[in-house]
Protein backbone atom coordinates (compact mmCIF):
# COMPACT_ATOMS: atom_id res chain seq x y z
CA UNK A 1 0.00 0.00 0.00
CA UNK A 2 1.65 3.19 -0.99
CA UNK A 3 2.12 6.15 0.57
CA UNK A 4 -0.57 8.63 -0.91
CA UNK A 5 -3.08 5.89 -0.51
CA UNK A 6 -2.69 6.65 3.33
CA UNK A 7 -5.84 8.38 5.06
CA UNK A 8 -6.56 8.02 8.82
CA UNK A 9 -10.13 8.16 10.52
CA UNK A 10 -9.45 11.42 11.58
CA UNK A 11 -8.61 12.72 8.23
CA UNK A 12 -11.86 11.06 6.91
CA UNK A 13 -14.03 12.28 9.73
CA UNK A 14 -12.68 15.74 8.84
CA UNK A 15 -13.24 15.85 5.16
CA UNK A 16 -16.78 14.76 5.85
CA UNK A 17 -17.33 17.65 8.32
CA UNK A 18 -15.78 20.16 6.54
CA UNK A 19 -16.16 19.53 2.65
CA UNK A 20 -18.95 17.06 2.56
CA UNK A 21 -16.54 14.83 1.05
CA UNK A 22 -17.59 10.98 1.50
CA UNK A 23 -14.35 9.63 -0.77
CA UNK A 24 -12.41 10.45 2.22
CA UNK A 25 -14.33 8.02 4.38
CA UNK A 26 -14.65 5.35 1.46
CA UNK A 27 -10.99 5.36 1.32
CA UNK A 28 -10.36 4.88 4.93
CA UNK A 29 -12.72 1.84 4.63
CA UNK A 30 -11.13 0.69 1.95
CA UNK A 31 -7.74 0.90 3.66
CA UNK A 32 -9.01 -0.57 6.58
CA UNK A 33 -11.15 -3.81 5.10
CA UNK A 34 -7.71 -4.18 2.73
CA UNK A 35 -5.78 -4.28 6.43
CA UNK A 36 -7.85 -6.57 7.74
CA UNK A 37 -7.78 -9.44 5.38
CA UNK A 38 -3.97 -8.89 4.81
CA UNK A 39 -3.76 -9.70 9.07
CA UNK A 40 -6.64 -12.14 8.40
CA UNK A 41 -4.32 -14.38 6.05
CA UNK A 42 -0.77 -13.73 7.10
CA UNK A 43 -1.11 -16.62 8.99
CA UNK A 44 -2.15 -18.92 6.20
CA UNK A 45 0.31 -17.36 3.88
CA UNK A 46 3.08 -17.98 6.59
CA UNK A 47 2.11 -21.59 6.99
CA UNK A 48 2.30 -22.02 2.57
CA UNK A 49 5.25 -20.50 2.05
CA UNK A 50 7.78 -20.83 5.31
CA UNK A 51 10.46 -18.19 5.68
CA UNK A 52 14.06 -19.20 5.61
CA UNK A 53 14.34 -17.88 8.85
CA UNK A 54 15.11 -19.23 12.19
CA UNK A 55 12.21 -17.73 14.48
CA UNK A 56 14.60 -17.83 17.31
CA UNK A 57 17.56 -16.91 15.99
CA UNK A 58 18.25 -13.24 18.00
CA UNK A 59 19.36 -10.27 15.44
CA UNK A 60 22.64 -8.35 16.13
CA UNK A 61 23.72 -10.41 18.98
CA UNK A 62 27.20 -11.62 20.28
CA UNK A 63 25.83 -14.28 21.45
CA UNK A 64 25.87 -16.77 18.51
C-alpha cells in the first residue's frame, strides 16, 4: 500500500465535516477492510510458504 493511498479516521471524519466529502471516508474503509484481510491471512500465507528464517535466531547479537 503506498504512501498517498494513506488516510486516517481522523482525516476522513474531517473531510466529511468540513467539505462534505464521503471519498475520504470510502478510502479509509477501503484501507481498513484491505488491512484486515492482509492480518486475516498472514497466517495462512506464513504456513504455505515458510520463511528461511530461524524464528529464534536473536538479530545483532554476540551471542551466537
Amino acid at each position: 500500500m503506498s504512501r498517498s493511498y494513506h488516510i486516517t479516521k481522523r482525516e476522513a471524519a474531517r473531510r466529511l465535516a468540513m467539505e462534505g466529502d464521503v471519498r475520504g471516508v470510502v478510502k479509509y474503509a477501503e484501507k481498513r477492510n484491505v488491512k484486515k484481510a492482509v492480518k486475516k491471512y498472514r497466517g495462512v500465507y506464513a504456513t504455505i510458504h515458510p520463511s528461511d528464517k530461524k524464528p529464534n535466531k536473536l538479530r545483532g547479537s554476540v551471542a551466537h
